[in-house]
PDB file of N, CA and C in Angstrom:
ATOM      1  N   UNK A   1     214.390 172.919 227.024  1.00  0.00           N
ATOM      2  CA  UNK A   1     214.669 173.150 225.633  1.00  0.00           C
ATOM      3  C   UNK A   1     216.185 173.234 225.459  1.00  0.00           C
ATOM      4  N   UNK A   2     216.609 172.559 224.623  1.00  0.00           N
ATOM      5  CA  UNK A   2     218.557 172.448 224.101  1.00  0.00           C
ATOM      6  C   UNK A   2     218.435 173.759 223.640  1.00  0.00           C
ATOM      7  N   UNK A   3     219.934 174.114 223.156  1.00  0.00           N
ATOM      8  CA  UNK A   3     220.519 174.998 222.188  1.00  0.00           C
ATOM      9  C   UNK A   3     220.127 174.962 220.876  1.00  0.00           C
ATOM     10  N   UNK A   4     219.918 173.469 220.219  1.00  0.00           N
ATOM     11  CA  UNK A   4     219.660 173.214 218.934  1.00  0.00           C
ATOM     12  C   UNK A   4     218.099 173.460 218.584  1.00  0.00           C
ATOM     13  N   UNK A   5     217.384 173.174 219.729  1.00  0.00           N
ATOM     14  CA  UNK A   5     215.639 173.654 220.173  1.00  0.00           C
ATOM     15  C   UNK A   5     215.359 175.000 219.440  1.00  0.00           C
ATOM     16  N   UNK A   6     216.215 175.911 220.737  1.00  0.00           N
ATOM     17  CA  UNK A   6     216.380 177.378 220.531  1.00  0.00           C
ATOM     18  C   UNK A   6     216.528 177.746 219.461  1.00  0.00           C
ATOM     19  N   UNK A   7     217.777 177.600 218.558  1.00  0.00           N
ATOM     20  CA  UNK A   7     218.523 178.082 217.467  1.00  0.00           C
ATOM     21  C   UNK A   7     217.232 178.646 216.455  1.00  0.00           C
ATOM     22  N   UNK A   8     216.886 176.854 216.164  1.00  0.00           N
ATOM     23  CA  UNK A   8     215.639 177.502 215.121  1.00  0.00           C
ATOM     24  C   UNK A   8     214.587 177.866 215.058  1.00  0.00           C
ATOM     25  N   UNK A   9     214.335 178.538 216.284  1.00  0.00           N
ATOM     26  CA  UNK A   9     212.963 179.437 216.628  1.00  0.00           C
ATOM     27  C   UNK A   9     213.101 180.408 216.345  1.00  0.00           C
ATOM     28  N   UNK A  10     214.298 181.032 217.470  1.00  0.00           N
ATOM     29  CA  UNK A  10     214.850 182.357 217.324  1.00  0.00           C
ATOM     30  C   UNK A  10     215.372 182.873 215.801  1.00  0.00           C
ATOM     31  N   UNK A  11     215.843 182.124 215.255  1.00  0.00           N
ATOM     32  CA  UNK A  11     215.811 181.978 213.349  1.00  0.00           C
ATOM     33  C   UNK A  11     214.424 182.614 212.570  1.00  0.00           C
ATOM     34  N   UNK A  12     213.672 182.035 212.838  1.00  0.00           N
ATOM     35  CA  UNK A  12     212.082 182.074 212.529  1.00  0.00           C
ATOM     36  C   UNK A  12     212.154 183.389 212.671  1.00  0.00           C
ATOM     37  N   UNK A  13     211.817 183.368 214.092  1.00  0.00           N
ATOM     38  CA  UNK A  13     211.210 184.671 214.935  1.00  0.00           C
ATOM     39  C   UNK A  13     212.224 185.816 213.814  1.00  0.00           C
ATOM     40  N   UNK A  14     213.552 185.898 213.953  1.00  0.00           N
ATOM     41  CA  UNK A  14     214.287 187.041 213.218  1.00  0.00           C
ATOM     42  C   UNK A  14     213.473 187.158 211.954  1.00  0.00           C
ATOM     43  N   UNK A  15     213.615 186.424 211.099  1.00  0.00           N
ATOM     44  CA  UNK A  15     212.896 186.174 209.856  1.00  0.00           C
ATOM     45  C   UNK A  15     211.605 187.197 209.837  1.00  0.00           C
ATOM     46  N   UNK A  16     211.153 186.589 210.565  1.00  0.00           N
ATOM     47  CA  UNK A  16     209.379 186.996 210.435  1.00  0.00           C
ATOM     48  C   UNK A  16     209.580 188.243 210.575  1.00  0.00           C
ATOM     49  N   UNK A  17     210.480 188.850 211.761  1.00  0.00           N
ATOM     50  CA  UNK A  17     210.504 190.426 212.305  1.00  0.00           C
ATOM     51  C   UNK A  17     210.432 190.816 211.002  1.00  0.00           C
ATOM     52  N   UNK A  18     211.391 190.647 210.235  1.00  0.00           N
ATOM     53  CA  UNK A  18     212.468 191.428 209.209  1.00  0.00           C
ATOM     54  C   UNK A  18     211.069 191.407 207.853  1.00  0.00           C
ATOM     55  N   UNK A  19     210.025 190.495 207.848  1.00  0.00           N
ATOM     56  CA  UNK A  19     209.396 190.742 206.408  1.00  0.00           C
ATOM     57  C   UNK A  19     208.802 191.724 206.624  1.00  0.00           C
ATOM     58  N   UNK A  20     208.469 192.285 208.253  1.00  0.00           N
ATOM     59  CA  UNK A  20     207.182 193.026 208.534  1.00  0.00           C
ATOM     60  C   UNK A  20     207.300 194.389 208.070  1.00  0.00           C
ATOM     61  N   UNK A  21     206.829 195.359 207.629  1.00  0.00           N
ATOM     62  CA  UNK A  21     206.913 196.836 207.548  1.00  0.00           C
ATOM     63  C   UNK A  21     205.726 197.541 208.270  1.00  0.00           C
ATOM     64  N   UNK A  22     204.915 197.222 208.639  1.00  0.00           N
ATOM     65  CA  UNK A  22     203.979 197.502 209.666  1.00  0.00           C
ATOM     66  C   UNK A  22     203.351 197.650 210.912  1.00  0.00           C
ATOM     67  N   UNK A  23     202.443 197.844 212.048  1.00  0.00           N
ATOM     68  CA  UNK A  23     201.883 197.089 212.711  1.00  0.00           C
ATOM     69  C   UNK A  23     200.592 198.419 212.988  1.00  0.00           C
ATOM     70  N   UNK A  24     199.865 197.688 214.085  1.00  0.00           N
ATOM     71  CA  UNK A  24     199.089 198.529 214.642  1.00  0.00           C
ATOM     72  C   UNK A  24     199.349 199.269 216.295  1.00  0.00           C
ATOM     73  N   UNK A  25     199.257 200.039 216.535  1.00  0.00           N
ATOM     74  CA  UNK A  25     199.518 200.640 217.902  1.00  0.00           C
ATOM     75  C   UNK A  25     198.590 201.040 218.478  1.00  0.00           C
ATOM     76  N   UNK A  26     198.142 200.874 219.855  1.00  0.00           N
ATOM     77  CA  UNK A  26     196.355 200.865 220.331  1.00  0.00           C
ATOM     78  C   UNK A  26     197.236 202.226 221.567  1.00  0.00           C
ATOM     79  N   UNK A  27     197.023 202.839 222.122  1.00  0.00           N
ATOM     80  CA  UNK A  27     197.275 203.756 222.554  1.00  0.00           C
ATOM     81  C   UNK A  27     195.744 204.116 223.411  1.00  0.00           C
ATOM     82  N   UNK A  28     196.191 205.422 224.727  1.00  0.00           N
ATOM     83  CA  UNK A  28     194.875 205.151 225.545  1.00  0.00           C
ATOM     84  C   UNK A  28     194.374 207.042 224.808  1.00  0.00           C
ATOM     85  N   UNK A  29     193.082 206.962 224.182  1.00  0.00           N
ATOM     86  CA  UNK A  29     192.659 208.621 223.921  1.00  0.00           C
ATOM     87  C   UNK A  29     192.791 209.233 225.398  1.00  0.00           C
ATOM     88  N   UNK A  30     192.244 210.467 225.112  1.00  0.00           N
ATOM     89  CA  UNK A  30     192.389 211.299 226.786  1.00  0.00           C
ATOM     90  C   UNK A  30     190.858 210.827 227.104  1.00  0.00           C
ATOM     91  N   UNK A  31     190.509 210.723 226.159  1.00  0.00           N
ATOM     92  CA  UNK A  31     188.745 209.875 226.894  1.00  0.00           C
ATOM     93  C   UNK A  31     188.317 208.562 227.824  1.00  0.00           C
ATOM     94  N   UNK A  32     190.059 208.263 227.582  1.00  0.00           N
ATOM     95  CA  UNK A  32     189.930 206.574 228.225  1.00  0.00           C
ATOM     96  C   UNK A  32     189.854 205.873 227.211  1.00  0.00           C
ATOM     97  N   UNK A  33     189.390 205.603 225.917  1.00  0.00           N
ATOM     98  CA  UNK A  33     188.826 204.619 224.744  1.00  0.00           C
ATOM     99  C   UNK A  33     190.648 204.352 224.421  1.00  0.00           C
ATOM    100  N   UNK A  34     190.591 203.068 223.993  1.00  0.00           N
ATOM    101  CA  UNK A  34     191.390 202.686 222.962  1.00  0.00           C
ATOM    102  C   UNK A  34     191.647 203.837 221.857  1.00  0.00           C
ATOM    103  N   UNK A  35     192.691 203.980 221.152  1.00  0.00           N
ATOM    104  CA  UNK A  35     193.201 205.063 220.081  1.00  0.00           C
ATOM    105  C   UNK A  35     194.393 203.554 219.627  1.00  0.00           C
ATOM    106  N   UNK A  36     193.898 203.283 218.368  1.00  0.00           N
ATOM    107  CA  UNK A  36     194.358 201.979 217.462  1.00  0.00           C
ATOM    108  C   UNK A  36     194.588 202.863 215.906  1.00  0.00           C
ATOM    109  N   UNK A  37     196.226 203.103 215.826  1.00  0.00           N
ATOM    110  CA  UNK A  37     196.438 203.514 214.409  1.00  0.00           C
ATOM    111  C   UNK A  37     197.741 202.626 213.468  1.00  0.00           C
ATOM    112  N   UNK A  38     197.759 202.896 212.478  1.00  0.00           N
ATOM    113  CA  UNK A  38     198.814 202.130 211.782  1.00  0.00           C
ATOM    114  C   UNK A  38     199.914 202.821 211.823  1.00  0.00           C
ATOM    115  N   UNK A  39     201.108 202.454 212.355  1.00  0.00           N
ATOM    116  CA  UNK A  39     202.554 203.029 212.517  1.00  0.00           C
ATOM    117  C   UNK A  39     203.847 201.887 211.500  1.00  0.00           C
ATOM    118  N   UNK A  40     204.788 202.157 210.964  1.00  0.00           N
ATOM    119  CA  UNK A  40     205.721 202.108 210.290  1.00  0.00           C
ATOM    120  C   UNK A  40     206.830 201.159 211.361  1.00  0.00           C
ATOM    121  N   UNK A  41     207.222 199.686 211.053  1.00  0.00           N
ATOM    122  CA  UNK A  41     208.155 199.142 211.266  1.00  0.00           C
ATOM    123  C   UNK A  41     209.568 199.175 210.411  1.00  0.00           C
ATOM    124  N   UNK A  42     210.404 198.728 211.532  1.00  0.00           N
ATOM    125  CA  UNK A  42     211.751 198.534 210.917  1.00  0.00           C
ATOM    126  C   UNK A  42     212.151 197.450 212.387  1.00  0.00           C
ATOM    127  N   UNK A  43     212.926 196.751 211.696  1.00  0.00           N
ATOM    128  CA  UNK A  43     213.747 196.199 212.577  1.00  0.00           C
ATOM    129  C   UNK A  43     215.414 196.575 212.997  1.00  0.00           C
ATOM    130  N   UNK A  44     216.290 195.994 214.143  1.00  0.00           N
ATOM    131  CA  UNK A  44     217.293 196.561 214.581  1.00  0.00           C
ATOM    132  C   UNK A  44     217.946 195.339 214.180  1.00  0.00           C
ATOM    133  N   UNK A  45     219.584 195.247 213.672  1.00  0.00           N
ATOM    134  CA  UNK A  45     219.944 194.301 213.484  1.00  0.00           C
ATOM    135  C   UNK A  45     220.116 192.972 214.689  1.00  0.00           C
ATOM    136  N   UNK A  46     219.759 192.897 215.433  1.00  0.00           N
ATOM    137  CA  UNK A  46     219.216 192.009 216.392  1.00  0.00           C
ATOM    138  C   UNK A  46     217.759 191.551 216.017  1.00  0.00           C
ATOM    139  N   UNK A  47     217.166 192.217 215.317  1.00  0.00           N
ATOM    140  CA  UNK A  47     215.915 191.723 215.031  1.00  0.00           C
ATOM    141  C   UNK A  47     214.449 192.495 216.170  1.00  0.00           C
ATOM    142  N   UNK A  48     215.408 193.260 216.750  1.00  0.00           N
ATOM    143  CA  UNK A  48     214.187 194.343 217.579  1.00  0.00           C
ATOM    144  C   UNK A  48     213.602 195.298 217.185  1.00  0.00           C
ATOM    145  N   UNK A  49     212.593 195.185 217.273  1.00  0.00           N
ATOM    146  CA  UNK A  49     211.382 196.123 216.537  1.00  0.00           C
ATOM    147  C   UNK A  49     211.431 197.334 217.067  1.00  0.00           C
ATOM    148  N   UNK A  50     211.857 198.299 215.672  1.00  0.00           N
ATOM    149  CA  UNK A  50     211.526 199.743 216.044  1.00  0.00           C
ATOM    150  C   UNK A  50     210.693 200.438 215.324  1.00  0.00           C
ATOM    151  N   UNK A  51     209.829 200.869 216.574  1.00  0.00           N
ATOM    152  CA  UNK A  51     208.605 201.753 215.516  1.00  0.00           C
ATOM    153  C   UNK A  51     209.158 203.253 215.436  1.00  0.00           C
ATOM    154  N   UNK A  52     208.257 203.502 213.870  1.00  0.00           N
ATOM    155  CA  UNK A  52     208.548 204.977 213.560  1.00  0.00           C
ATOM    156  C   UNK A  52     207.245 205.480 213.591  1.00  0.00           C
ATOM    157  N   UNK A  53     207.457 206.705 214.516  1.00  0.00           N
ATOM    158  CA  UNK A  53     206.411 207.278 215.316  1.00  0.00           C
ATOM    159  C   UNK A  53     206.836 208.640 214.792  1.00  0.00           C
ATOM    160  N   UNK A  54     206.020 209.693 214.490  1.00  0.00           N
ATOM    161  CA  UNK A  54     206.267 210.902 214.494  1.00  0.00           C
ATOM    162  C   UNK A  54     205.006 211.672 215.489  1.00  0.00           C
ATOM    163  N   UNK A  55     205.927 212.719 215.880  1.00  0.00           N
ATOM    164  CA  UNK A  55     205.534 214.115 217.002  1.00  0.00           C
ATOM    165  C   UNK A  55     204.169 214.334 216.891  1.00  0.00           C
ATOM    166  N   UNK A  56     203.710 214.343 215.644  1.00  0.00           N
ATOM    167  CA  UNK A  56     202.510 215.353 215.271  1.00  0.00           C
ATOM    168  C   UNK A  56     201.443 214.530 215.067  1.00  0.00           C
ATOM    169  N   UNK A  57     201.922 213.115 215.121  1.00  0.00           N
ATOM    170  CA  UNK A  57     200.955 212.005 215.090  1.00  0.00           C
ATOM    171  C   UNK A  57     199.431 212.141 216.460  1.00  0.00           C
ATOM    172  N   UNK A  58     198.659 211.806 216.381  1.00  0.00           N
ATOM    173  CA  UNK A  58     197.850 211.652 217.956  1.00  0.00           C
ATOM    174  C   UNK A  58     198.226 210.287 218.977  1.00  0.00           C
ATOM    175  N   UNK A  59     198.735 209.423 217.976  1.00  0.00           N
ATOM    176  CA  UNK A  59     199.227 208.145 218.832  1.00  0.00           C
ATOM    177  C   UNK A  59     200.409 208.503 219.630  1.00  0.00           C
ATOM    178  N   UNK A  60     201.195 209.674 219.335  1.00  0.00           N
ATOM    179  CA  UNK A  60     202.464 210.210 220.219  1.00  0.00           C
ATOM    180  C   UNK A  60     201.728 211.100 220.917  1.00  0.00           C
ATOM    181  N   UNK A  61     201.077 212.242 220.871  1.00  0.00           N
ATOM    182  CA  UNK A  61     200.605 213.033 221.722  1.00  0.00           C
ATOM    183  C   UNK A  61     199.802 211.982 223.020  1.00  0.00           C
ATOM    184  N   UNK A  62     199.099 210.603 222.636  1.00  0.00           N
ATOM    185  CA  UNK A  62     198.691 209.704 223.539  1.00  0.00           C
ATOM    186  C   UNK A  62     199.397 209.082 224.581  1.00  0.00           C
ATOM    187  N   UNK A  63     200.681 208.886 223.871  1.00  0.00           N
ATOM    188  CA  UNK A  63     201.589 208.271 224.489  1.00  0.00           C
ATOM    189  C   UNK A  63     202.258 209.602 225.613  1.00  0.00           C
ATOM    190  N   UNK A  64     202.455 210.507 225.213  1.00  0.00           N
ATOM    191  CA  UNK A  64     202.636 211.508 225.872  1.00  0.00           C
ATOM    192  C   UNK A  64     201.826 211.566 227.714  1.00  0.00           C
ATOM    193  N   UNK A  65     200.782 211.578 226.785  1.00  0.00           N
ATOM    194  CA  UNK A  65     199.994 211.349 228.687  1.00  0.00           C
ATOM    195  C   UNK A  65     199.952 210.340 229.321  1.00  0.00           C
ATOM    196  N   UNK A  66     199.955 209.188 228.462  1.00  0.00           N
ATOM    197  CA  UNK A  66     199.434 207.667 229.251  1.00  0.00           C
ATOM    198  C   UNK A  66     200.465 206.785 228.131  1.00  0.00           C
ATOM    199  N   UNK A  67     201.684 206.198 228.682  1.00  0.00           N
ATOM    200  CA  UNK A  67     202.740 205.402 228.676  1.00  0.00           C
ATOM    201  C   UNK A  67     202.168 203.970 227.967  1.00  0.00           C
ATOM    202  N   UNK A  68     201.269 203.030 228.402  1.00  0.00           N
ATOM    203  CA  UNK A  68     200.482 202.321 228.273  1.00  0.00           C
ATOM    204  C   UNK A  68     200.387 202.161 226.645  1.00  0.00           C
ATOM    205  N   UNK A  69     200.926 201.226 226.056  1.00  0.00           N
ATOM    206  CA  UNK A  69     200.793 201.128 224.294  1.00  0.00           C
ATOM    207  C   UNK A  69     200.753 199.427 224.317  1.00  0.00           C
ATOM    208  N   UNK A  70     199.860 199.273 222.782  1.00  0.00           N
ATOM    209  CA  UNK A  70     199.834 198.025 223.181  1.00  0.00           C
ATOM    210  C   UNK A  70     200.819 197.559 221.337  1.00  0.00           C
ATOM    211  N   UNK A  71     201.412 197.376 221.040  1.00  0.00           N
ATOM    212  CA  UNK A  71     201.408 197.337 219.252  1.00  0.00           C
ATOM    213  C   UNK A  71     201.158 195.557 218.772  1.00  0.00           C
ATOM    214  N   UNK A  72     200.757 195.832 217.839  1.00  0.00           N
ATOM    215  CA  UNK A  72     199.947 194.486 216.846  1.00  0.00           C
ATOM    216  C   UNK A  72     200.973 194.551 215.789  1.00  0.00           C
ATOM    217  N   UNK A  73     201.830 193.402 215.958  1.00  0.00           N
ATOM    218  CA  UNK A  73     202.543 193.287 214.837  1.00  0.00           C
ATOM    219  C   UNK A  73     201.928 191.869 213.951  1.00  0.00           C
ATOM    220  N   UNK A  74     201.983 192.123 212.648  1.00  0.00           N
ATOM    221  CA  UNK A  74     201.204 191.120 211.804  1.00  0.00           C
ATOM    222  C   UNK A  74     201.760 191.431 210.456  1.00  0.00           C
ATOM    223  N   UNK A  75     201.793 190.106 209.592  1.00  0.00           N
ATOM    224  CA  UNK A  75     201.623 189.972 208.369  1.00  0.00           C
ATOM    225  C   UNK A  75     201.131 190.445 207.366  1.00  0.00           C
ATOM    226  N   UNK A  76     201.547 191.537 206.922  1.00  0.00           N
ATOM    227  CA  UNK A  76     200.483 192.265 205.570  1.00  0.00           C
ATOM    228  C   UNK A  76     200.342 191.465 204.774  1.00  0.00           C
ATOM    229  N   UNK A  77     198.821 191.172 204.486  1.00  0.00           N
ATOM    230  CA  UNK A  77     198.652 190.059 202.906  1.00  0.00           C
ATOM    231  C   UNK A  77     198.567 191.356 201.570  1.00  0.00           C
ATOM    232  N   UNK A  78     199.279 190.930 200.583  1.00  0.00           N
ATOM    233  CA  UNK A  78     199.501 192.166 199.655  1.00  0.00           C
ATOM    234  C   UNK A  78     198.193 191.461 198.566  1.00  0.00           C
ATOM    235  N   UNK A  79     197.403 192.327 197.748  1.00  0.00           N
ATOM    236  CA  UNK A  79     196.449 192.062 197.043  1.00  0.00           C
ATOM    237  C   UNK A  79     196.767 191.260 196.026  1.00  0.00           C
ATOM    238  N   UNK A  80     196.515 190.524 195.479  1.00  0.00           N
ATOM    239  CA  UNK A  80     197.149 190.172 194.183  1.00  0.00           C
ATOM    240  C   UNK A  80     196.259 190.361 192.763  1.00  0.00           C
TER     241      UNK A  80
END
């Protein structure tokens, strides 16, 4: 793949980050099961995804024991 290949993917890809305000985060319960909740995007001006997670959430107390996260980033379709 060239430079000129690259350019306009990585274009895209920024793009897309930046419409998202969402995703899903699958996290492991202390039961073993999947733990899948909706958490709050933002992007970094590089275009790296940072989730906003709060303390008191159960998807942080999950993460707490078992490191292991999986997040679903996707397209919100808004109702019309």
């Amino acid at each position: 793949m060239t430079d000129r290949e690259a350019k306009p993917a990585a274009v895209t890809a920024r793009r897309l980050m930046r419409a998202l305000d969402r995703a899903s985060l699958a996290t492991a319960a202390p039961e073993g099961w999947p733990y899948a909740s909706l958490v709050l995007v933002a992007v970094d001006h590089d275009a790296s995804p940072l989730l906003l997670l709060s303390d008191l959430a159960e998807h942080s107390k999950n993460i707490t024991r078992d490191q292991r996260v999986l997040p679903l980033v996707r397209r919100h379709r808004r109702a019309r």
